[in-house]
N, C-alpha and C. Protein backbone atom coordinates (compact mmCIF):
# COMPACT_ATOMS: atom_id res chain seq x y z
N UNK A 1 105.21 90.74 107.81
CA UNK A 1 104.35 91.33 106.79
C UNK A 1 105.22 91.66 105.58
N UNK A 2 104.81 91.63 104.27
CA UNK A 2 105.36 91.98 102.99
C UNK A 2 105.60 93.13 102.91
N UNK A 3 106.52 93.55 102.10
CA UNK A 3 106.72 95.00 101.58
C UNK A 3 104.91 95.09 100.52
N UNK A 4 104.66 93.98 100.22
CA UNK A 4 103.95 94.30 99.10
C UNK A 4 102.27 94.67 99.86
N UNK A 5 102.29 94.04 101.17
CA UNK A 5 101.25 94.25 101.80
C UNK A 5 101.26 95.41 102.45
N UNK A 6 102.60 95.82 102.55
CA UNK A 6 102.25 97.12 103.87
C UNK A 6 102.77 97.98 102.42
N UNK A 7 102.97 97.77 101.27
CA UNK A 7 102.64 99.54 100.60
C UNK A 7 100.96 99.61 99.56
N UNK A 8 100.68 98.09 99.85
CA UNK A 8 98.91 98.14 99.31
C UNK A 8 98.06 98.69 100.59
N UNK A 9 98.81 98.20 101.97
CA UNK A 9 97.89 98.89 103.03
C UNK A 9 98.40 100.22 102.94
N UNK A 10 99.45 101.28 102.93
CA UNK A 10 99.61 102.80 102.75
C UNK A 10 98.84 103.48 101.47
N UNK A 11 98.36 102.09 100.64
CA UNK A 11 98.31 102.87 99.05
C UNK A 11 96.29 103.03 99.44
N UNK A 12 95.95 101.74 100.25
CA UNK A 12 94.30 101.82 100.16
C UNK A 12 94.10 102.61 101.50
N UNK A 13 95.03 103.42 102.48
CA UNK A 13 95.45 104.32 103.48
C UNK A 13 95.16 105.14 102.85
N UNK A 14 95.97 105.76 102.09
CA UNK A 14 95.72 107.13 101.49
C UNK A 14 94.66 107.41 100.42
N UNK A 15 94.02 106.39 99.74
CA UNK A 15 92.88 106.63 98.70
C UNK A 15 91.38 106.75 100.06
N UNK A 16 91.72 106.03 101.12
CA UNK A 16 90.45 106.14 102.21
C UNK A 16 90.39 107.32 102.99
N UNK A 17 91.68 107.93 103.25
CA UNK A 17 91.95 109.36 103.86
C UNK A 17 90.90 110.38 103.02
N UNK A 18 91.72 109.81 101.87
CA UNK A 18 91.05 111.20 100.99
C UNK A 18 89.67 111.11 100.74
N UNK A 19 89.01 109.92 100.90
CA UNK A 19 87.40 109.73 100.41
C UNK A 19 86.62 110.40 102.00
N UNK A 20 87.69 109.95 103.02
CA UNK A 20 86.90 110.94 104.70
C UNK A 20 87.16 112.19 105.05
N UNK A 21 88.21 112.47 104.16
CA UNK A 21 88.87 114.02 103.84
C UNK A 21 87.29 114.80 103.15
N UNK A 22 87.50 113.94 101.85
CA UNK A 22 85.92 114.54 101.09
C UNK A 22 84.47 114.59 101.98
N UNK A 23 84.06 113.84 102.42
CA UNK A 23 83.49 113.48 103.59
C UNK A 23 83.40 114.60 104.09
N UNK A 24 84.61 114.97 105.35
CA UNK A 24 84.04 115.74 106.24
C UNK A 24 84.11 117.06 105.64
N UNK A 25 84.94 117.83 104.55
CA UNK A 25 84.79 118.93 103.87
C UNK A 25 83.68 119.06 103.61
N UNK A 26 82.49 118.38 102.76
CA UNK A 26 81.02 118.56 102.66
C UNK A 26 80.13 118.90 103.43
N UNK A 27 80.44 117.49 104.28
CA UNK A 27 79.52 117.12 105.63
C UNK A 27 79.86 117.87 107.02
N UNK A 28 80.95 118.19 107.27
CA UNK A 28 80.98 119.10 108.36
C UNK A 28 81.56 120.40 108.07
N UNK A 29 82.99 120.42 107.37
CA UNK A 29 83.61 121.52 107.29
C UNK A 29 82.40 122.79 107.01
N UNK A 30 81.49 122.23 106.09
CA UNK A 30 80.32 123.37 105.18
C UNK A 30 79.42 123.45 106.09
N UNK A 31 79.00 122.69 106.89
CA UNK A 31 77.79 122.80 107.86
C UNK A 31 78.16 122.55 109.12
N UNK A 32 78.07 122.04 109.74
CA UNK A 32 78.14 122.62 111.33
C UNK A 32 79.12 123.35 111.58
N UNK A 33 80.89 122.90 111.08
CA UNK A 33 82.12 123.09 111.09
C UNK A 33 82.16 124.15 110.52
N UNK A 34 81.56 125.07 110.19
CA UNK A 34 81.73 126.58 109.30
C UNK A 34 82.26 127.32 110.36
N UNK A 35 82.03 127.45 111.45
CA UNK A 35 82.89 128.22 111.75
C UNK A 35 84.43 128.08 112.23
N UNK A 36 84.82 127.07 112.53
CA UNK A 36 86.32 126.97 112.07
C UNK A 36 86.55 126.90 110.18
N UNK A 37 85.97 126.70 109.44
CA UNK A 37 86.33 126.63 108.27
C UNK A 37 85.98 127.78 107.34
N UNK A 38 85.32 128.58 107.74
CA UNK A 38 85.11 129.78 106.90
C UNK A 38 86.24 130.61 106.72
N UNK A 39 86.62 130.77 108.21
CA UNK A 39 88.54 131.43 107.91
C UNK A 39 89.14 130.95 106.47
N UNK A 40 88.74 129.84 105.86
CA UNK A 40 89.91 129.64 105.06
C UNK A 40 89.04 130.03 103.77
N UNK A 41 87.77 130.10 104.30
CA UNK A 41 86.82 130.92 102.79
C UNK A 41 87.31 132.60 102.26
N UNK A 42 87.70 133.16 103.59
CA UNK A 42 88.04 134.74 103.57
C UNK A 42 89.60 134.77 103.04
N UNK A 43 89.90 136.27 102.78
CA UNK A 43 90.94 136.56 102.55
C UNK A 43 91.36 136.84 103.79
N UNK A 44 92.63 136.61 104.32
CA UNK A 44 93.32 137.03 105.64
C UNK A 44 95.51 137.19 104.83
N UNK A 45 95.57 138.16 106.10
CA UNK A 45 97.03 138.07 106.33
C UNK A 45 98.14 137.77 106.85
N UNK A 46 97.56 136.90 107.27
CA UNK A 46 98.25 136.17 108.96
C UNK A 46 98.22 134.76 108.58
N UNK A 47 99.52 134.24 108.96
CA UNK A 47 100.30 132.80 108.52
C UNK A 47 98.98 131.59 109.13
N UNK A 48 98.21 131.66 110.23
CA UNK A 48 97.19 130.79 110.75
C UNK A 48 95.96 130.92 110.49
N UNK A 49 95.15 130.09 110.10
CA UNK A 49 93.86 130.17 109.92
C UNK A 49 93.02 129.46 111.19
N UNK A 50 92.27 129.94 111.43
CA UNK A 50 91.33 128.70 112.60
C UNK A 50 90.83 127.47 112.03
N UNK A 51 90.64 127.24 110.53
CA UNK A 51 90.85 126.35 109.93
C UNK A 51 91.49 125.21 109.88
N UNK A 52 93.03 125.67 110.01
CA UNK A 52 94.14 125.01 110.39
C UNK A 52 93.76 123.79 111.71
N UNK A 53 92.42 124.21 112.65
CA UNK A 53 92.64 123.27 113.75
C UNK A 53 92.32 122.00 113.42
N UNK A 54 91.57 122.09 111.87
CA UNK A 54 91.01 120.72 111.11
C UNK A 54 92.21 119.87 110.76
N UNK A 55 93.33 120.32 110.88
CA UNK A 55 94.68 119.58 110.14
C UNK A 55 95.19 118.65 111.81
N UNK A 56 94.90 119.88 112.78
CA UNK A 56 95.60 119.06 114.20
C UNK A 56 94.27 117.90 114.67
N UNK A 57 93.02 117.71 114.43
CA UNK A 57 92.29 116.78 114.48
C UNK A 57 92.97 115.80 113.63
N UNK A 58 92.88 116.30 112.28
CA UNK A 58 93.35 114.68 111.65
C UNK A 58 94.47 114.00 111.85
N UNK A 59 95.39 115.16 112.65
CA UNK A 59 96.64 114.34 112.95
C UNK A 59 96.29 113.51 114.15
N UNK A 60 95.89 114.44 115.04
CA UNK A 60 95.51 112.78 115.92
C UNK A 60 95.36 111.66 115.87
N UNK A 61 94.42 111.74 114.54
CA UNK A 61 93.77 110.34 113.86
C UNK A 61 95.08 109.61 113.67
N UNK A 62 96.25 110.16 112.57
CA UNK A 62 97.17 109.58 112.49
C UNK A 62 97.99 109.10 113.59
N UNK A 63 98.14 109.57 114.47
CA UNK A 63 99.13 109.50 115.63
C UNK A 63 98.16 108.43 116.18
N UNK A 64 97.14 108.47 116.24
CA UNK A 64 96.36 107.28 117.11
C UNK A 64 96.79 106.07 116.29
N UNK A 65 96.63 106.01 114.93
CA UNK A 65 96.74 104.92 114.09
C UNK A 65 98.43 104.07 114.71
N UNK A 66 98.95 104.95 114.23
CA UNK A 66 100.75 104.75 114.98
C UNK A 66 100.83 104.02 116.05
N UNK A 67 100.18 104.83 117.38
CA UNK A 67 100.60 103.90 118.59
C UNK A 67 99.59 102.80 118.45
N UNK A 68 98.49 102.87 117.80
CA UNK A 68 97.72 101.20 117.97
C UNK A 68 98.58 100.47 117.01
N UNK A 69 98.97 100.41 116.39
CA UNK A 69 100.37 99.61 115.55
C UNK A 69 100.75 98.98 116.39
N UNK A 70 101.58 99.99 117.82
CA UNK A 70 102.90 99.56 118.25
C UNK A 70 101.84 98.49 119.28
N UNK A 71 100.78 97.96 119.37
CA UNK A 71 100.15 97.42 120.79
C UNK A 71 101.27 96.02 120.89
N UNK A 72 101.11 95.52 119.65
CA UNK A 72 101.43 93.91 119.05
C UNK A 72 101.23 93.95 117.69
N UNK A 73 101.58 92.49 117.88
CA UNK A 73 102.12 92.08 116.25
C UNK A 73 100.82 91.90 115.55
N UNK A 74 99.36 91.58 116.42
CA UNK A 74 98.25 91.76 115.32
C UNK A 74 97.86 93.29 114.81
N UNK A 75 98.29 93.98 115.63
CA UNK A 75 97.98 95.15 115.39
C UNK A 75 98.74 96.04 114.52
N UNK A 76 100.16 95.37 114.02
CA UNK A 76 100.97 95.91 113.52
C UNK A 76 100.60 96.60 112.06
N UNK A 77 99.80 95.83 111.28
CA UNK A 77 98.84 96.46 110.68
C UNK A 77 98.75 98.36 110.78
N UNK A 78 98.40 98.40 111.38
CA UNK A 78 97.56 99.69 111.89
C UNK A 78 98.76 100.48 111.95
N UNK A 79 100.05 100.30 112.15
CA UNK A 79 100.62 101.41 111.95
C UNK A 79 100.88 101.89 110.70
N UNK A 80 100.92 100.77 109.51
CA UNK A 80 101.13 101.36 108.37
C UNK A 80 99.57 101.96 107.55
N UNK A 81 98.56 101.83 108.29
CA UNK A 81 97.41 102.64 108.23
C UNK A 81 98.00 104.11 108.61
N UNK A 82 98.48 104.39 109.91
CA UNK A 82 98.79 105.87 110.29
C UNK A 82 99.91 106.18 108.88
N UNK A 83 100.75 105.44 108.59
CA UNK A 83 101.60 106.13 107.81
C UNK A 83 101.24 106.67 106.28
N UNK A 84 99.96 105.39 106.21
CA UNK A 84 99.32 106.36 104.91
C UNK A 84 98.93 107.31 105.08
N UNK A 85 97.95 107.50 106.18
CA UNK A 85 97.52 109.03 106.76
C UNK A 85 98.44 109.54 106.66
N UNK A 86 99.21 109.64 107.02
CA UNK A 86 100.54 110.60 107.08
C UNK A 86 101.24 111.25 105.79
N UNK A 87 101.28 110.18 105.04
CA UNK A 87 101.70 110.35 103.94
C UNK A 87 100.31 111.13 102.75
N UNK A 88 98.98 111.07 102.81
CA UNK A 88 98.41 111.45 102.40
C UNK A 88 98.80 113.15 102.88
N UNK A 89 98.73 113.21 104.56
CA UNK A 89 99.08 114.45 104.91
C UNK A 89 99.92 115.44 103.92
N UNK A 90 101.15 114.46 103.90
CA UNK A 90 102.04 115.58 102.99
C UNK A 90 101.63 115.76 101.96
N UNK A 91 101.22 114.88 101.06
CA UNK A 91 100.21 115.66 99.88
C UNK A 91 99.30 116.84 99.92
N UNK A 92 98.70 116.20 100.91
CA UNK A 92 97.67 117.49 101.16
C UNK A 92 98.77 119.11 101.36
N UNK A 93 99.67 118.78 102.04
CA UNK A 93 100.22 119.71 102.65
C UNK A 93 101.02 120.62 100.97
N UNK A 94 101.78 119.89 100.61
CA UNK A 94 102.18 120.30 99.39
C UNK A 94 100.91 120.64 98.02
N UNK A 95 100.30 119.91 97.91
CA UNK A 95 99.05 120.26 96.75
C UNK A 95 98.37 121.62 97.40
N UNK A 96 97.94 122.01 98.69
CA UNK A 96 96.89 122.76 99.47
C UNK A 96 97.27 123.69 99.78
N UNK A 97 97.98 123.40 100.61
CA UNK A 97 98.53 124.55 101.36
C UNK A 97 99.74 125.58 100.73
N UNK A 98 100.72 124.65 100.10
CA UNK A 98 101.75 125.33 99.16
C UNK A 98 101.42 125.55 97.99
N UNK A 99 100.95 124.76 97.08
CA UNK A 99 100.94 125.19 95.53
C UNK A 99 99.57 125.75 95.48
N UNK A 100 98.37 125.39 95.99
CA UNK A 100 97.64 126.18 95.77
C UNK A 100 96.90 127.95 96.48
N UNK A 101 97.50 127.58 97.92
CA UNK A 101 97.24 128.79 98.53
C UNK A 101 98.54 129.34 98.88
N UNK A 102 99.66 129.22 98.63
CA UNK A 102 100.57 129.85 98.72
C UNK A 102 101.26 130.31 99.95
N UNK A 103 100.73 129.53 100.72
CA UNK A 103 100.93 129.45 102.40
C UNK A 103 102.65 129.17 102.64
N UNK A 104 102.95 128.39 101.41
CA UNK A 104 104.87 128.85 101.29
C UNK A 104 105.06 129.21 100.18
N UNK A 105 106.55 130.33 100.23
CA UNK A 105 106.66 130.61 98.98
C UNK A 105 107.63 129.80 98.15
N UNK A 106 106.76 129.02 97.00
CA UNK A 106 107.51 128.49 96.00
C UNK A 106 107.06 129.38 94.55
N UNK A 107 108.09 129.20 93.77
CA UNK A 107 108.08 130.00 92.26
C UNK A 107 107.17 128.70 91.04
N UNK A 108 107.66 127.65 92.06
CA UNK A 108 106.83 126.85 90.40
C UNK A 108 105.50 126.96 90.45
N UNK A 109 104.73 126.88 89.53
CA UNK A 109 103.57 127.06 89.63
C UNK A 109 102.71 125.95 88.31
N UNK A 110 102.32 124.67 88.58
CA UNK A 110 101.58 124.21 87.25
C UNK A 110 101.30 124.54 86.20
N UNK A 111 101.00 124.68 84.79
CA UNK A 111 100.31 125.43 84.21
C UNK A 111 99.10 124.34 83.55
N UNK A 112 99.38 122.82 83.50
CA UNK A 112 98.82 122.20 82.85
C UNK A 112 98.85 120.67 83.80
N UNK A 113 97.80 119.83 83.50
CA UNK A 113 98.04 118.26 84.24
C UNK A 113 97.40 118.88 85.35
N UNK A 114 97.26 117.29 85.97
CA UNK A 114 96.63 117.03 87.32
C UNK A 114 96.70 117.82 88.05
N UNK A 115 97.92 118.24 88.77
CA UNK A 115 98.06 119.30 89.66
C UNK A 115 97.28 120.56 89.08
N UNK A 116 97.44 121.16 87.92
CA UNK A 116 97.04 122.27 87.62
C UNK A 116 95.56 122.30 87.89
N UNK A 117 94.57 121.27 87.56
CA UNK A 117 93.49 120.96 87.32
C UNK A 117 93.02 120.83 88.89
N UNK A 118 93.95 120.09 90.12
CA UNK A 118 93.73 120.60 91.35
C UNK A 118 93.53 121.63 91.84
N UNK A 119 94.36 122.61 91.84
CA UNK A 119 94.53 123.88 91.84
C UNK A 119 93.10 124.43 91.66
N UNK A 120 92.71 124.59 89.96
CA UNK A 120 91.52 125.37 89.66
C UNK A 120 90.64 125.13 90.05
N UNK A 121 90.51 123.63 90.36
CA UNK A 121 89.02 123.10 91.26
C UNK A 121 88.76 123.52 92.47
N UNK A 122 90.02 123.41 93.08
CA UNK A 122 90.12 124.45 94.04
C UNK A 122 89.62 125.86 94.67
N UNK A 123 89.79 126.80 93.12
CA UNK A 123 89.84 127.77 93.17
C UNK A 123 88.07 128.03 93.06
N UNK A 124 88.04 126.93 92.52
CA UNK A 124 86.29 127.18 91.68
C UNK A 124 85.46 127.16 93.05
N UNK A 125 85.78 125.98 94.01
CA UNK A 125 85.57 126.09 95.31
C UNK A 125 85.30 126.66 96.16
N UNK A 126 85.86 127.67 96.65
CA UNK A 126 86.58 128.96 96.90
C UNK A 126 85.25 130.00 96.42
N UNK A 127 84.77 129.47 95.22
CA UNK A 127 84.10 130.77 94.79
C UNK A 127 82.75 130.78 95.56
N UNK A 128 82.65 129.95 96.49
CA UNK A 128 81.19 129.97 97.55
C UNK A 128 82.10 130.17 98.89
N UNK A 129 81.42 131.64 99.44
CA UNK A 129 81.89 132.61 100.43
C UNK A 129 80.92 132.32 101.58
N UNK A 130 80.16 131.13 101.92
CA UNK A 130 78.72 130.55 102.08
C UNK A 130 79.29 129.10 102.45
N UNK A 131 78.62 128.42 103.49
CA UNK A 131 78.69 127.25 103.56
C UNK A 131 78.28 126.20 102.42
N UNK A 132 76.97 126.72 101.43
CA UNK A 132 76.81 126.06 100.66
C UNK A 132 76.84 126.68 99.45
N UNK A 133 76.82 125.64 98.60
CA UNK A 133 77.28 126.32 96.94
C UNK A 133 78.25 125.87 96.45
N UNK A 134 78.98 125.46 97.44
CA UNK A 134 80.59 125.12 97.03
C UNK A 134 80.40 123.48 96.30
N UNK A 135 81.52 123.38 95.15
CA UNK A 135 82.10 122.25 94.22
C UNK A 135 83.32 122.09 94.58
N UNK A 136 83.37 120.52 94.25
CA UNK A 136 84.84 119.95 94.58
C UNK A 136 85.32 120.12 96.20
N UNK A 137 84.86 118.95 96.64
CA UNK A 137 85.37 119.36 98.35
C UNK A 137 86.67 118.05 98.54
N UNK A 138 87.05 117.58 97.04
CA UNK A 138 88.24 116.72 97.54
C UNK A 138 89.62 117.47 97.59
N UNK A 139 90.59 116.94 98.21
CA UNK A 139 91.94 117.94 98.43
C UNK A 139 92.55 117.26 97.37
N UNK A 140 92.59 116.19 96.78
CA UNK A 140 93.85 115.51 95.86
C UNK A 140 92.75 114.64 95.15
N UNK A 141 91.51 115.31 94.96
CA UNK A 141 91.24 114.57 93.58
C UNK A 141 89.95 115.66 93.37
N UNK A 142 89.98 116.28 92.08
CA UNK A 142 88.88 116.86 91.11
C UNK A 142 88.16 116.63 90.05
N UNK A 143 87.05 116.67 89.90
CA UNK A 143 86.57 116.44 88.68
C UNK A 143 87.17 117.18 87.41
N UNK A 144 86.34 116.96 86.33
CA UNK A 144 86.95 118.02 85.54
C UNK A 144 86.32 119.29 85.79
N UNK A 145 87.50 120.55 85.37
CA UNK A 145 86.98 121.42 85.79
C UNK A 145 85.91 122.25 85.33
N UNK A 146 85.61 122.04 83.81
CA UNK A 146 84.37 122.17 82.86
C UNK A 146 83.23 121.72 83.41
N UNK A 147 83.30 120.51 83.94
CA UNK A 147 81.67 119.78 84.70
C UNK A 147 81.95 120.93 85.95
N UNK A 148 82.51 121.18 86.92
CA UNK A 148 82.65 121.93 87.95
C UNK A 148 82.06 124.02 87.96
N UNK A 149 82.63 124.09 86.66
CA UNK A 149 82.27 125.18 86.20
C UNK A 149 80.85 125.64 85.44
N UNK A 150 80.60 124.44 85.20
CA UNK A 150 78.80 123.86 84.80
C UNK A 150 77.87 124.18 85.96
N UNK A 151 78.28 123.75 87.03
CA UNK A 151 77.30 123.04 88.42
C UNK A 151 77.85 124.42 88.91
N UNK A 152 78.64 125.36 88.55
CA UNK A 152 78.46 126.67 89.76
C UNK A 152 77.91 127.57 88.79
N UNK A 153 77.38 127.87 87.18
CA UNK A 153 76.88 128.53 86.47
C UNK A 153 75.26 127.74 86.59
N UNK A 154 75.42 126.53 86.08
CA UNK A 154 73.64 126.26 86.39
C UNK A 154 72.82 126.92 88.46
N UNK A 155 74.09 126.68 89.42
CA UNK A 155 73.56 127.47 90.71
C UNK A 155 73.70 128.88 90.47
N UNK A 156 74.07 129.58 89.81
CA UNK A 156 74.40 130.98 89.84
C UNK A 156 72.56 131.10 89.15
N UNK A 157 72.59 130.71 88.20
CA UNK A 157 71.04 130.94 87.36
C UNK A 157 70.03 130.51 87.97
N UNK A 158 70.08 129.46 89.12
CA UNK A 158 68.70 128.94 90.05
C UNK A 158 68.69 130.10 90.86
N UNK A 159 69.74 131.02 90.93
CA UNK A 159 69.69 131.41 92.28
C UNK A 159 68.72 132.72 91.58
N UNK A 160 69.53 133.40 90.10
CA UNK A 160 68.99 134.27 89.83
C UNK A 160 67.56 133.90 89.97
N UNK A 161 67.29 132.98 89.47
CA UNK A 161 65.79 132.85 89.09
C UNK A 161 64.66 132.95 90.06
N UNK A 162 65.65 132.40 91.34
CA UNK A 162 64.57 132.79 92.34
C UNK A 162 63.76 133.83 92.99
């Protein structure tokens, strides 16, 4: 296999992670999955969230991807599927967990660009304490945050209105 094929298979790996990442944040994390995922809606003080068990599911996924790699050479494929997973992982892990929730302590902090614009979408996120309500359920990709901040002021006013 090519270098050029196995970093287009890690590169369309990690853009598919993140579209089932978005996926299940909507579709389960908010509704059935609320209760492992609300932990990470609350404020807490303690290094673990029950949340967190959503990260050891998807690793499976990855680790499954890996050993179906190793079956044979048709399958070889499939391991550099797990390694995009994987590699999406650490994004997630660094964008999510470190720069935006502070789950390690680093001093840099964005102020502007993509990352920054992650971050706030993030945060805007965050601002539904509720399974539903919530904007932006991707981990490494946001809209802008003006349209985002639109769609939680036009729900804030349906809600009044009701």
């Amino acid at each position: 296999m090519s270098w050029i094929a196995i970093v287009l298979i890690i590169s369309v790996s990690c853009v598919a992670t993140e579209a089932f990442a978005w996926f299940i944040h909507r579709y389960v994390m908010h509704t059935w999955g609320w209760a492992w995922h609300k932990s990470h809606h609350e404020h807490h003080d303690h290094a673990f969230e029950v949340n967190d068990m959503f990260s050891l599911v998807f690793a499976a996924f990855a680790i499954a991807f890996l050993l179906l790699g190793q079956i044979g050479p048709a399958w070889h494929w499939v391991f550099w599927v797990g390694i995009g997973v994987c590699v999406y992982g650490a994004f997630y892990v660094v964008v999510h967990e470190v720069l935006t929730h502070k789950r390690l302590p680093v001093a840099w902090q964005p102020k502007s660009g993509y990352l920054a614009r992650l971050i706030e979408a993030h945060h805007l996120h965050h601002a539904a304490k509720t399974p539903d309500g919530g904007v932006s359920f991707g981990f490494l990709y946001a809209p802008p945050v003006a349209k985002l901040r639109a769609k939680l002021r036009a729900r804030r006013t349906a809600r009044a209105a009701e």
